[in-house]
PDB file of N, CA and C in Angstrom:
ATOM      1  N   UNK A   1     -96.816  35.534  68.492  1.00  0.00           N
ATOM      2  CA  UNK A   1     -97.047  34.782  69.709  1.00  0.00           C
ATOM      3  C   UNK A   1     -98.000  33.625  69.430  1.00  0.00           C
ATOM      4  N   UNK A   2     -97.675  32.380  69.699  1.00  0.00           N
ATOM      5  CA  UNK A   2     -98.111  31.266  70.018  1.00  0.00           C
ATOM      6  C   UNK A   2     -99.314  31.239  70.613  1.00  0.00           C
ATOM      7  N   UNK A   3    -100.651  31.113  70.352  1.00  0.00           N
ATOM      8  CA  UNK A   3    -102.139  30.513  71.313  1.00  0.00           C
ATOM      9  C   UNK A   3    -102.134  29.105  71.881  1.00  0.00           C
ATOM     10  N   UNK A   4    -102.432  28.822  72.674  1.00  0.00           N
ATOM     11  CA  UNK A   4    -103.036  27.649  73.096  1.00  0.00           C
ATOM     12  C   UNK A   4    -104.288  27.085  73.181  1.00  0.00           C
ATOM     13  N   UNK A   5    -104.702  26.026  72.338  1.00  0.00           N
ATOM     14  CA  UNK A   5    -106.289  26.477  72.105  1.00  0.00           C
ATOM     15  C   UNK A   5    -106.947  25.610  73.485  1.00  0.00           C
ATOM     16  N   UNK A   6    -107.617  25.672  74.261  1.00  0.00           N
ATOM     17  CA  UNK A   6    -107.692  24.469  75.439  1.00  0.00           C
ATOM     18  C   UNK A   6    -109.177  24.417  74.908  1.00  0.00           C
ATOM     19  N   UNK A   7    -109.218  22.751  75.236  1.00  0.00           N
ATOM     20  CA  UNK A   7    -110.703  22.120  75.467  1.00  0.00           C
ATOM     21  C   UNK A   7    -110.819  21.127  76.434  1.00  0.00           C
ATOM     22  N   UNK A   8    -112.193  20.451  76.262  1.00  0.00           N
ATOM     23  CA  UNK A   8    -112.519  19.990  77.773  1.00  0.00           C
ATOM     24  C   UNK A   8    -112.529  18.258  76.977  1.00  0.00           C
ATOM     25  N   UNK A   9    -111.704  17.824  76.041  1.00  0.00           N
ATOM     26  CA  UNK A   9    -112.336  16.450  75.632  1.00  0.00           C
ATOM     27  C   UNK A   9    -110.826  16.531  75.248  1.00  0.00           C
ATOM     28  N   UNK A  10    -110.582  14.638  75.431  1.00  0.00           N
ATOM     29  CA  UNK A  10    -109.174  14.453  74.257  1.00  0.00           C
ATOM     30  C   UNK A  10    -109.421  13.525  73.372  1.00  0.00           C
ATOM     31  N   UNK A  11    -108.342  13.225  72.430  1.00  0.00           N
ATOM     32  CA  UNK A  11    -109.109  12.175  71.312  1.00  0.00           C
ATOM     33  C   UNK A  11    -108.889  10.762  72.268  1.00  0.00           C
ATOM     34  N   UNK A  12    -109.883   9.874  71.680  1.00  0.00           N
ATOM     35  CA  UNK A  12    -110.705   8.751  72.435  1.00  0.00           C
ATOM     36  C   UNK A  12    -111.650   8.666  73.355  1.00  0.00           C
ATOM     37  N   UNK A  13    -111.843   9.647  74.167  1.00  0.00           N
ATOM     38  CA  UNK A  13    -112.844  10.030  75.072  1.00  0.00           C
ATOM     39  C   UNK A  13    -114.257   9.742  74.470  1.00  0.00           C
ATOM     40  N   UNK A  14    -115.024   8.866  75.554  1.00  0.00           N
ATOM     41  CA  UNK A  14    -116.533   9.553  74.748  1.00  0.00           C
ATOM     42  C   UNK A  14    -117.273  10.262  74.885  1.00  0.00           C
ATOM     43  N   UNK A  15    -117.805  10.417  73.933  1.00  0.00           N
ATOM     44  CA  UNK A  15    -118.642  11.850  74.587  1.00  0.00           C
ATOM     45  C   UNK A  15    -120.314  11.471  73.705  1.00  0.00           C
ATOM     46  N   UNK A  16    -121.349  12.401  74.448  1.00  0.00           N
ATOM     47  CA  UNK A  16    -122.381  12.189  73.993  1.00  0.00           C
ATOM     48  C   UNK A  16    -122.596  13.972  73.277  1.00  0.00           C
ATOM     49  N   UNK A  17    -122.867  13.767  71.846  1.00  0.00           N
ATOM     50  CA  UNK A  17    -123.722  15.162  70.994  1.00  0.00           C
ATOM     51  C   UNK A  17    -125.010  15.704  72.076  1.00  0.00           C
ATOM     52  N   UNK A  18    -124.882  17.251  72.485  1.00  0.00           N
ATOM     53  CA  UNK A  18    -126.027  17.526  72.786  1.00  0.00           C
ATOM     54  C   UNK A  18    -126.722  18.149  72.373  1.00  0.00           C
ATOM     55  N   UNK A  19    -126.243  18.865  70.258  1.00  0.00           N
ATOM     56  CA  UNK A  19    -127.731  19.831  69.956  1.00  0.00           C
ATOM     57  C   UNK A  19    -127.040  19.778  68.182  1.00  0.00           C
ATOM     58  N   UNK A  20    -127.770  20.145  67.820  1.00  0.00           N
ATOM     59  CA  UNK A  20    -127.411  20.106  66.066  1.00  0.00           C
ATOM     60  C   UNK A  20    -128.191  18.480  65.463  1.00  0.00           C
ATOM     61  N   UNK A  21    -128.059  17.967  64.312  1.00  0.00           N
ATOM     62  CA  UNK A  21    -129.280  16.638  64.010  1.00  0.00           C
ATOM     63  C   UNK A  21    -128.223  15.592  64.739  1.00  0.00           C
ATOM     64  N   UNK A  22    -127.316  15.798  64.569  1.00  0.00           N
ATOM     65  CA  UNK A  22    -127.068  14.015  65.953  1.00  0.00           C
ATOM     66  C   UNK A  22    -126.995  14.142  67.353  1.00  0.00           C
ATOM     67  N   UNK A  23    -128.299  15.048  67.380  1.00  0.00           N
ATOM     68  CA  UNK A  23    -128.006  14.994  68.830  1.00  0.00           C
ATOM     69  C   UNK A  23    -128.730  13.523  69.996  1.00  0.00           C
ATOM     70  N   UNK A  24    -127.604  13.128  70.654  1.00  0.00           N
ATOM     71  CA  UNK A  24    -127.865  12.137  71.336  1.00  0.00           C
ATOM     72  C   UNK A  24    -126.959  10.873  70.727  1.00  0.00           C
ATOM     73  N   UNK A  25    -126.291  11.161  69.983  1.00  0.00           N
ATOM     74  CA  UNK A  25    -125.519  10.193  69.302  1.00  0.00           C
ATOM     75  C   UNK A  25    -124.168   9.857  70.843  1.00  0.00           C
ATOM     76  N   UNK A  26    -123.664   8.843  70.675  1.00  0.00           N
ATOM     77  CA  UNK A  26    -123.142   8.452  71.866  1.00  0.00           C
ATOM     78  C   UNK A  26    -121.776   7.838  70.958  1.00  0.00           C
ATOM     79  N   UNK A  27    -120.552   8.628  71.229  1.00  0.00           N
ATOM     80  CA  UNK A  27    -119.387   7.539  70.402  1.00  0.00           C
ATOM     81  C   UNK A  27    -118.125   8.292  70.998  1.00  0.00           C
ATOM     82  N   UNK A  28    -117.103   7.415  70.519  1.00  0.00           N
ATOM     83  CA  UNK A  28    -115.417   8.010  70.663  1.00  0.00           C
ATOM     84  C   UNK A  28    -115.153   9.499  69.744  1.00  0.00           C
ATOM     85  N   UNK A  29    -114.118   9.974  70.361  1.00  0.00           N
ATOM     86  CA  UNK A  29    -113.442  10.919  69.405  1.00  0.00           C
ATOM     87  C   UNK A  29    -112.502  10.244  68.714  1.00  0.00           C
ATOM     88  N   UNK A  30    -112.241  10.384  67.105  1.00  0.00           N
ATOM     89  CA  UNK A  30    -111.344   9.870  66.285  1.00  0.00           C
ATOM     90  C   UNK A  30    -110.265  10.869  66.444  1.00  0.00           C
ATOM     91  N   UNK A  31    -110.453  11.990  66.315  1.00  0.00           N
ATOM     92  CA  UNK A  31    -109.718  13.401  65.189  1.00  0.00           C
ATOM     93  C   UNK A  31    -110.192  14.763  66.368  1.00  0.00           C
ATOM     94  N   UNK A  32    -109.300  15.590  66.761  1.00  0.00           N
ATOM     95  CA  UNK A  32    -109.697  16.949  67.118  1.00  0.00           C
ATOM     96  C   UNK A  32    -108.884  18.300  66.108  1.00  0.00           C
ATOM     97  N   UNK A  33    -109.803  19.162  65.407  1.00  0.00           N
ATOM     98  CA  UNK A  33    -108.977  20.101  64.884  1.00  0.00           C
ATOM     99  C   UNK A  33    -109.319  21.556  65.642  1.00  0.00           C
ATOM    100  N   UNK A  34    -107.933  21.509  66.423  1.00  0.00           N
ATOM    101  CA  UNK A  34    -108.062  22.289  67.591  1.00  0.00           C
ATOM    102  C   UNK A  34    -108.451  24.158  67.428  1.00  0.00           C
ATOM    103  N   UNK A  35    -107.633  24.698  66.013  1.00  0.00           N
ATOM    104  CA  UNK A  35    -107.643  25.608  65.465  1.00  0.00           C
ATOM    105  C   UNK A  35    -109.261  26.037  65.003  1.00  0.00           C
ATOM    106  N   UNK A  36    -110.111  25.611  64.498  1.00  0.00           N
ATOM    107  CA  UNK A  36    -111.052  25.745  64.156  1.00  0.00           C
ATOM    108  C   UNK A  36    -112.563  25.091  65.584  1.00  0.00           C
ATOM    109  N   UNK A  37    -111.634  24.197  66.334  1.00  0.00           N
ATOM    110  CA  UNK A  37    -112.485  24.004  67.624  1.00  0.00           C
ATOM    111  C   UNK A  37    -113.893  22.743  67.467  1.00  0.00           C
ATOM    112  N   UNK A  38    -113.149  21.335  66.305  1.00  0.00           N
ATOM    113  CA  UNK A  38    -114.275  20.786  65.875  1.00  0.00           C
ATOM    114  C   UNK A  38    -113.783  19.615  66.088  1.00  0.00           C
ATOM    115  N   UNK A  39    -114.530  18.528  66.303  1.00  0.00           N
ATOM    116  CA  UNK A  39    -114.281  17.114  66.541  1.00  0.00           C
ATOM    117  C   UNK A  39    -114.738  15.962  65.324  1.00  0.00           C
ATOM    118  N   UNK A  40    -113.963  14.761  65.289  1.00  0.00           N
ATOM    119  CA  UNK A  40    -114.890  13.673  64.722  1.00  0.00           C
ATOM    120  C   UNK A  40    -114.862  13.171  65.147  1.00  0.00           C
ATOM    121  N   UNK A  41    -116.280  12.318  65.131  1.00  0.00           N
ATOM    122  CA  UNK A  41    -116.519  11.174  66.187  1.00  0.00           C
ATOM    123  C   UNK A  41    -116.652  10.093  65.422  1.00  0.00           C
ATOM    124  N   UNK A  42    -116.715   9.194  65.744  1.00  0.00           N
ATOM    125  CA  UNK A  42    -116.482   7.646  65.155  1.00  0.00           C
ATOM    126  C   UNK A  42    -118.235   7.269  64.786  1.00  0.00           C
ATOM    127  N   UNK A  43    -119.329   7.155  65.666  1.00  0.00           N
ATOM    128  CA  UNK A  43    -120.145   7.159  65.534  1.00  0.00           C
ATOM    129  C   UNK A  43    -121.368   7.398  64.287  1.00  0.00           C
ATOM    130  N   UNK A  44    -120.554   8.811  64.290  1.00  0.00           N
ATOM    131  CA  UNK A  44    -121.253   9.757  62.872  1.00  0.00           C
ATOM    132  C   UNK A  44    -120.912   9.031  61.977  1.00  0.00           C
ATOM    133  N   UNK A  45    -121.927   8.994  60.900  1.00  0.00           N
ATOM    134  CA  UNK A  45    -121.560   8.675  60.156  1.00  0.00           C
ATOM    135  C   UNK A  45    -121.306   9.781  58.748  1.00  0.00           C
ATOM    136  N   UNK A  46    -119.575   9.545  57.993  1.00  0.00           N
ATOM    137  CA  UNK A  46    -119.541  10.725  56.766  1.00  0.00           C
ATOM    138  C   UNK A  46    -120.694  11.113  55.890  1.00  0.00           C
ATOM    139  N   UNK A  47    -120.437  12.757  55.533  1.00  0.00           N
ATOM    140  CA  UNK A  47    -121.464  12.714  54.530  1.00  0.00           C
ATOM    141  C   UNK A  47    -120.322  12.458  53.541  1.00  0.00           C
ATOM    142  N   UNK A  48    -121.599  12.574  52.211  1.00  0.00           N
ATOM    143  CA  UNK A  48    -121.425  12.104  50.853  1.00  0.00           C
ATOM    144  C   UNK A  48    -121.161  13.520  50.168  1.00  0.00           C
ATOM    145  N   UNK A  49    -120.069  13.710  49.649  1.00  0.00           N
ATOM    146  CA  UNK A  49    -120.344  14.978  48.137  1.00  0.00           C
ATOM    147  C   UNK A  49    -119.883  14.480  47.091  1.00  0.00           C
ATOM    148  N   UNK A  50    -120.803  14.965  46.200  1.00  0.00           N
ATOM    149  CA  UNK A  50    -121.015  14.365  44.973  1.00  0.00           C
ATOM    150  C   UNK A  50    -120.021  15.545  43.765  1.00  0.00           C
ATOM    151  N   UNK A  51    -118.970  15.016  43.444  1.00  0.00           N
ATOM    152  CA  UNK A  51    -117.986  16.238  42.822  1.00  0.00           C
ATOM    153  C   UNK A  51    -118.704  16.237  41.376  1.00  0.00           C
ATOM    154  N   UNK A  52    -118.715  14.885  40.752  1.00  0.00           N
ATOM    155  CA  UNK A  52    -118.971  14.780  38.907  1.00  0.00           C
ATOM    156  C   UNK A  52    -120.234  13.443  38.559  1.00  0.00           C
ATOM    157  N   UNK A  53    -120.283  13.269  37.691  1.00  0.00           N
ATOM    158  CA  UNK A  53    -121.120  12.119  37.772  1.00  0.00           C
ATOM    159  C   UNK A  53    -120.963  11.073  38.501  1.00  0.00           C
ATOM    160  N   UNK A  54    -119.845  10.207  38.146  1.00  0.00           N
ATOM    161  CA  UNK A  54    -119.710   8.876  38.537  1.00  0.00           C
ATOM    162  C   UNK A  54    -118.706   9.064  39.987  1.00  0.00           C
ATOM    163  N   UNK A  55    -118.372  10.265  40.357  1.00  0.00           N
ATOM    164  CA  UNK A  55    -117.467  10.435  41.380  1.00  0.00           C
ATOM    165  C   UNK A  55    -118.103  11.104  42.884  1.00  0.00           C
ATOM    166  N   UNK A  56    -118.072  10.315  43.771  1.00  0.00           N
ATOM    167  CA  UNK A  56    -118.020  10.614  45.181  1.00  0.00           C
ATOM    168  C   UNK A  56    -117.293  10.756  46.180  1.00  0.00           C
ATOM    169  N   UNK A  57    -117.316  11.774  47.099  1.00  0.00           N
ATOM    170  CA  UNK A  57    -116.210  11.814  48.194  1.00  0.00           C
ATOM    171  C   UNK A  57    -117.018  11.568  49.388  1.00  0.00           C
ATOM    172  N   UNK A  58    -116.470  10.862  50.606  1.00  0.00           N
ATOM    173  CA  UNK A  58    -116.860  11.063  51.930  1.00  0.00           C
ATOM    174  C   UNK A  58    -115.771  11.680  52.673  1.00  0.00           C
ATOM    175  N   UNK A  59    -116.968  12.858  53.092  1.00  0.00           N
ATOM    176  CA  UNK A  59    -116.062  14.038  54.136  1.00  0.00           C
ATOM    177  C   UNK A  59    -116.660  14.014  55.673  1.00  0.00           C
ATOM    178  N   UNK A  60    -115.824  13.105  56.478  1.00  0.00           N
ATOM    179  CA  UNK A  60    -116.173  13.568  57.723  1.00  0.00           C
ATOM    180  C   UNK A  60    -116.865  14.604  58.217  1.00  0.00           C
ATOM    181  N   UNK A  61    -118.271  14.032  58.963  1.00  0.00           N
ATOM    182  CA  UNK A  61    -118.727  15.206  59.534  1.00  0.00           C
ATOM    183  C   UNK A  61    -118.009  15.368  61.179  1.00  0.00           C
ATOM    184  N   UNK A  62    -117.588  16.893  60.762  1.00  0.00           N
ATOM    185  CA  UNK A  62    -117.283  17.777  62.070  1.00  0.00           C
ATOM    186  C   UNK A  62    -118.381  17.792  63.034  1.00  0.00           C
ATOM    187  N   UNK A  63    -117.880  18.372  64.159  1.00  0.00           N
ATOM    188  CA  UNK A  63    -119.131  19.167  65.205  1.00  0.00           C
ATOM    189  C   UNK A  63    -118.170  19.798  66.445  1.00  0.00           C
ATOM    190  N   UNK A  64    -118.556  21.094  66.214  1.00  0.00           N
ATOM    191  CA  UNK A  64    -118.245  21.820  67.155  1.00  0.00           C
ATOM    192  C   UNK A  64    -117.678  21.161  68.783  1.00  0.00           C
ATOM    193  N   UNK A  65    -116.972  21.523  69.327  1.00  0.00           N
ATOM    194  CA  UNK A  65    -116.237  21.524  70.580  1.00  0.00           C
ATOM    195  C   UNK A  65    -117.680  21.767  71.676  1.00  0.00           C
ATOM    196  N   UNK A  66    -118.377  23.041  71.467  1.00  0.00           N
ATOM    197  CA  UNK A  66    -119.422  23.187  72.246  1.00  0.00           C
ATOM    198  C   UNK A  66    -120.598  22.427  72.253  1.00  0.00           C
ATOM    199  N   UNK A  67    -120.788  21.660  71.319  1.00  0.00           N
ATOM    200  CA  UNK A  67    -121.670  20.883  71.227  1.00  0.00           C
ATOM    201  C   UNK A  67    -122.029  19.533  71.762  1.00  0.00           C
ATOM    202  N   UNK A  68    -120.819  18.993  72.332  1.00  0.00           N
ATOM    203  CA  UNK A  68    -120.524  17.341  73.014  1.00  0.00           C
ATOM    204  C   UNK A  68    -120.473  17.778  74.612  1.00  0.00           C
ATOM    205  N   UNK A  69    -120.706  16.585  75.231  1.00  0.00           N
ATOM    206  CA  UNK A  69    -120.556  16.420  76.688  1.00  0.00           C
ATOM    207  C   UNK A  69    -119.786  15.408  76.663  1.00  0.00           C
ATOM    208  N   UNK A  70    -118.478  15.078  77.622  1.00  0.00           N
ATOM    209  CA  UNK A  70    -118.229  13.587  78.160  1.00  0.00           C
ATOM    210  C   UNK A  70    -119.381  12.942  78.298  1.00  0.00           C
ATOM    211  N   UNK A  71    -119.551  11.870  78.550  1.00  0.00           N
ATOM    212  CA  UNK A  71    -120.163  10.446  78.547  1.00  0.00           C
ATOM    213  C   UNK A  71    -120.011   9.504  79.771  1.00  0.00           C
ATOM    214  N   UNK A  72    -120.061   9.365  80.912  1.00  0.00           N
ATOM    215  CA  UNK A  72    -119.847   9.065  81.956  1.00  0.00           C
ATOM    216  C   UNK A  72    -120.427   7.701  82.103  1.00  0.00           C
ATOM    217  N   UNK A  73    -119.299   6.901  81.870  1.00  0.00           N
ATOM    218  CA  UNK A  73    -119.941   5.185  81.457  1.00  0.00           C
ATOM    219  C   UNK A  73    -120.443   4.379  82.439  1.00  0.00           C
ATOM    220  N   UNK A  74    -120.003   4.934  83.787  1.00  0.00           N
ATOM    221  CA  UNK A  74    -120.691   4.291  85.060  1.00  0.00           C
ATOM    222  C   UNK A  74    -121.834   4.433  85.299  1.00  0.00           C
ATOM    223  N   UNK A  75    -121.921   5.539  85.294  1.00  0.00           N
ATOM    224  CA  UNK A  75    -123.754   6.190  85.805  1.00  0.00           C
ATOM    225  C   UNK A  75    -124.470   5.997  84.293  1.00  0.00           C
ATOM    226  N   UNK A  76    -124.244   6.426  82.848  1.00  0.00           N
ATOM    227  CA  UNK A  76    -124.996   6.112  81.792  1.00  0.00           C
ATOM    228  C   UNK A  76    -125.627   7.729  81.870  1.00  0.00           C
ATOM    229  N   UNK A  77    -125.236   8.593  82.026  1.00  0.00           N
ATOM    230  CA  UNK A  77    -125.769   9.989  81.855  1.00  0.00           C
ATOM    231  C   UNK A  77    -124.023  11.051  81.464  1.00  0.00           C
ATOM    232  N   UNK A  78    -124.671  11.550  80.754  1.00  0.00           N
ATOM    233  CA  UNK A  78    -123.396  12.977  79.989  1.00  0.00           C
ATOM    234  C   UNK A  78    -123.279  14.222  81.461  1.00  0.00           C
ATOM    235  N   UNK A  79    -122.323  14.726  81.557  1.00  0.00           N
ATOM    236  CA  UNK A  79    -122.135  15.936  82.675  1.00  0.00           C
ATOM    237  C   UNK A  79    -120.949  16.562  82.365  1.00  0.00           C
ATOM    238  N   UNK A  80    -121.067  17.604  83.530  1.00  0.00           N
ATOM    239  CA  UNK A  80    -119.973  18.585  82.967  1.00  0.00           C
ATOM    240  C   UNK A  80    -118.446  18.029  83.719  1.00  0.00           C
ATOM    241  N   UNK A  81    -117.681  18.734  83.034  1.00  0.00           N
ATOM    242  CA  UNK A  81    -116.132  18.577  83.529  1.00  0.00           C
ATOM    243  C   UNK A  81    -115.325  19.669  84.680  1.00  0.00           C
ATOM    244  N   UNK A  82    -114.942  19.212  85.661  1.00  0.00           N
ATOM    245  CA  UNK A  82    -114.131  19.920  86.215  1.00  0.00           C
ATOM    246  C   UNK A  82    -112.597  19.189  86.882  1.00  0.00           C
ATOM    247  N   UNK A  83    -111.588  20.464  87.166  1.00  0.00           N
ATOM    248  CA  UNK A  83    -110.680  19.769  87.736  1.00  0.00           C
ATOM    249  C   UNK A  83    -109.922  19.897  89.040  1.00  0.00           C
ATOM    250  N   UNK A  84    -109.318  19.103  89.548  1.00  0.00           N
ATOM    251  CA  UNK A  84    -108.890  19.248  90.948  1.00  0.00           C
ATOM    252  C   UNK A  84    -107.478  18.909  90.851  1.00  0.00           C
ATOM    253  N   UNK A  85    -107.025  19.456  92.018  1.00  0.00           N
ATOM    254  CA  UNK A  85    -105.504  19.373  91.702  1.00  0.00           C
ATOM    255  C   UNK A  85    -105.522  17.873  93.355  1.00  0.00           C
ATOM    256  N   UNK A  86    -104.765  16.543  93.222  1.00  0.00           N
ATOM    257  CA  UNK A  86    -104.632  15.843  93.985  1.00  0.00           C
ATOM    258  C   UNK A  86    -103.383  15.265  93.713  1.00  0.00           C
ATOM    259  N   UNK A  87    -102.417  15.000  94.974  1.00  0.00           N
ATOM    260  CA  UNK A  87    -101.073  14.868  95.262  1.00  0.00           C
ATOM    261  C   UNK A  87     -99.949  15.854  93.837  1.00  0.00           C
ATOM    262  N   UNK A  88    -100.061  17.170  93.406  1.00  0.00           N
ATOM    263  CA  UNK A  88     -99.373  17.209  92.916  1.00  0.00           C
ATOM    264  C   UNK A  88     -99.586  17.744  91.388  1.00  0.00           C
ATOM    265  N   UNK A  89    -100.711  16.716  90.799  1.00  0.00           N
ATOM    266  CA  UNK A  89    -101.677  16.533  89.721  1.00  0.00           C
ATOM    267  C   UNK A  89    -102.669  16.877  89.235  1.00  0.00           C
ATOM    268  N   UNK A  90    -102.852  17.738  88.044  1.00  0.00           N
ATOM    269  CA  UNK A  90    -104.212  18.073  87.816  1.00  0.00           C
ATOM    270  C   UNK A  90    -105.179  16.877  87.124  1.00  0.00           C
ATOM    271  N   UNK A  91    -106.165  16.437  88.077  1.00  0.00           N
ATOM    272  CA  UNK A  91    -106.837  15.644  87.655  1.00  0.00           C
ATOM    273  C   UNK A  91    -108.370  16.230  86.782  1.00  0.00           C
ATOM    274  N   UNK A  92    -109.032  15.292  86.053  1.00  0.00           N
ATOM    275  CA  UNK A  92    -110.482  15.887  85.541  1.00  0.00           C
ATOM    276  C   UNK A  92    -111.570  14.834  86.226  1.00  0.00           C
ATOM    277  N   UNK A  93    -112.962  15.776  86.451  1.00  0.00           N
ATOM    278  CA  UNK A  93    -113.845  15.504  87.053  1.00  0.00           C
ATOM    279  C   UNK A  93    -114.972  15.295  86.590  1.00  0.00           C
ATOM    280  N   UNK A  94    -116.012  14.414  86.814  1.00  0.00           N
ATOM    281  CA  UNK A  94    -117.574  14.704  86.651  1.00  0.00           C
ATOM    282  C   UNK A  94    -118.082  15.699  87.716  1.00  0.00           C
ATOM    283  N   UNK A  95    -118.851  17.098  87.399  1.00  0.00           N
ATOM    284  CA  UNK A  95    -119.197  17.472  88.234  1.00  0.00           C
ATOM    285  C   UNK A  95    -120.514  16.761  88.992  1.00  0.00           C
ATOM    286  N   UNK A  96    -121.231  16.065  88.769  1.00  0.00           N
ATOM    287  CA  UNK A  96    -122.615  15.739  88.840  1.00  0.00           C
ATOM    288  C   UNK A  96    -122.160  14.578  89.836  1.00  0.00           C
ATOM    289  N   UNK A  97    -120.966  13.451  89.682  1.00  0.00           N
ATOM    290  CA  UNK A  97    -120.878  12.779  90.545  1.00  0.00           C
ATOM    291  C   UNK A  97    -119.674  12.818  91.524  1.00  0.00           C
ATOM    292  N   UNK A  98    -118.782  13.572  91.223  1.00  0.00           N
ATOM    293  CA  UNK A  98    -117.384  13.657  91.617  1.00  0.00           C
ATOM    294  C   UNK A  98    -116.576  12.444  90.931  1.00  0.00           C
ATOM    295  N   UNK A  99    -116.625  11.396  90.239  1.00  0.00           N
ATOM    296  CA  UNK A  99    -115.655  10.520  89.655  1.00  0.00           C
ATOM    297  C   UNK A  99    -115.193  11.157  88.995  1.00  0.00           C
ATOM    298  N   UNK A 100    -113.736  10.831  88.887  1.00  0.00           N
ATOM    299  CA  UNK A 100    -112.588  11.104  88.757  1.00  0.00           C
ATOM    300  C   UNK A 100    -112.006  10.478  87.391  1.00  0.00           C
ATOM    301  N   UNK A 101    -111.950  10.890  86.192  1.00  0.00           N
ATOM    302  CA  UNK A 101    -111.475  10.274  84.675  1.00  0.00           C
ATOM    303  C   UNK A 101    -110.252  10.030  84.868  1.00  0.00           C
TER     304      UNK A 101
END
């Protein structure tokens, strides 16, 4: 049987980090890997691993699903998400102001 993994963000959305070292970082989603429940954001910047001497890789840093808030570009403050069903449609919400994404 098939899972469905649901989250509260889609890719492009912004969202603001709220705990781990970027927290407060403010950017887009590039990438969601839904299975494991982790995002990249555009913002972050990759780390560095160092495989051999003269050779380096940059590996996107992840961050958890639980860790981001939407970004609510009108007001300039992060809040939570909810949704309402209007004409038909499930729409998504700021709870803090009621606008409507």
């Amino acid at each position: 049987m098939k899972t469905i993994i649901f989250s509260h963000v889609k890719k492009g959305e912004k969202v603001q980090v709220i705990s781990g070292t970027n927290k407060g970082i403010i950017g887009n989603i590039t990438e969601i890997d839904r299975k494991k429940r982790k995002v990249i954001i555009d913002a972050i910047s990759p780390r560095i691993k160092i495989l051999k001497k003269s050779q380096e890789k940059q590996i996107p840093y992840k961050i958890h699903i639980s860790n981001i808030m939407l970004w609510n570009s009108e007001n300039k403050i992060r809040s939570r998400v909810g949704f309402k069903f209007l004409n038909k449609e499930k729409k998504k919400y700021f709870k803090k102001f009621g606008n409507i994404i």
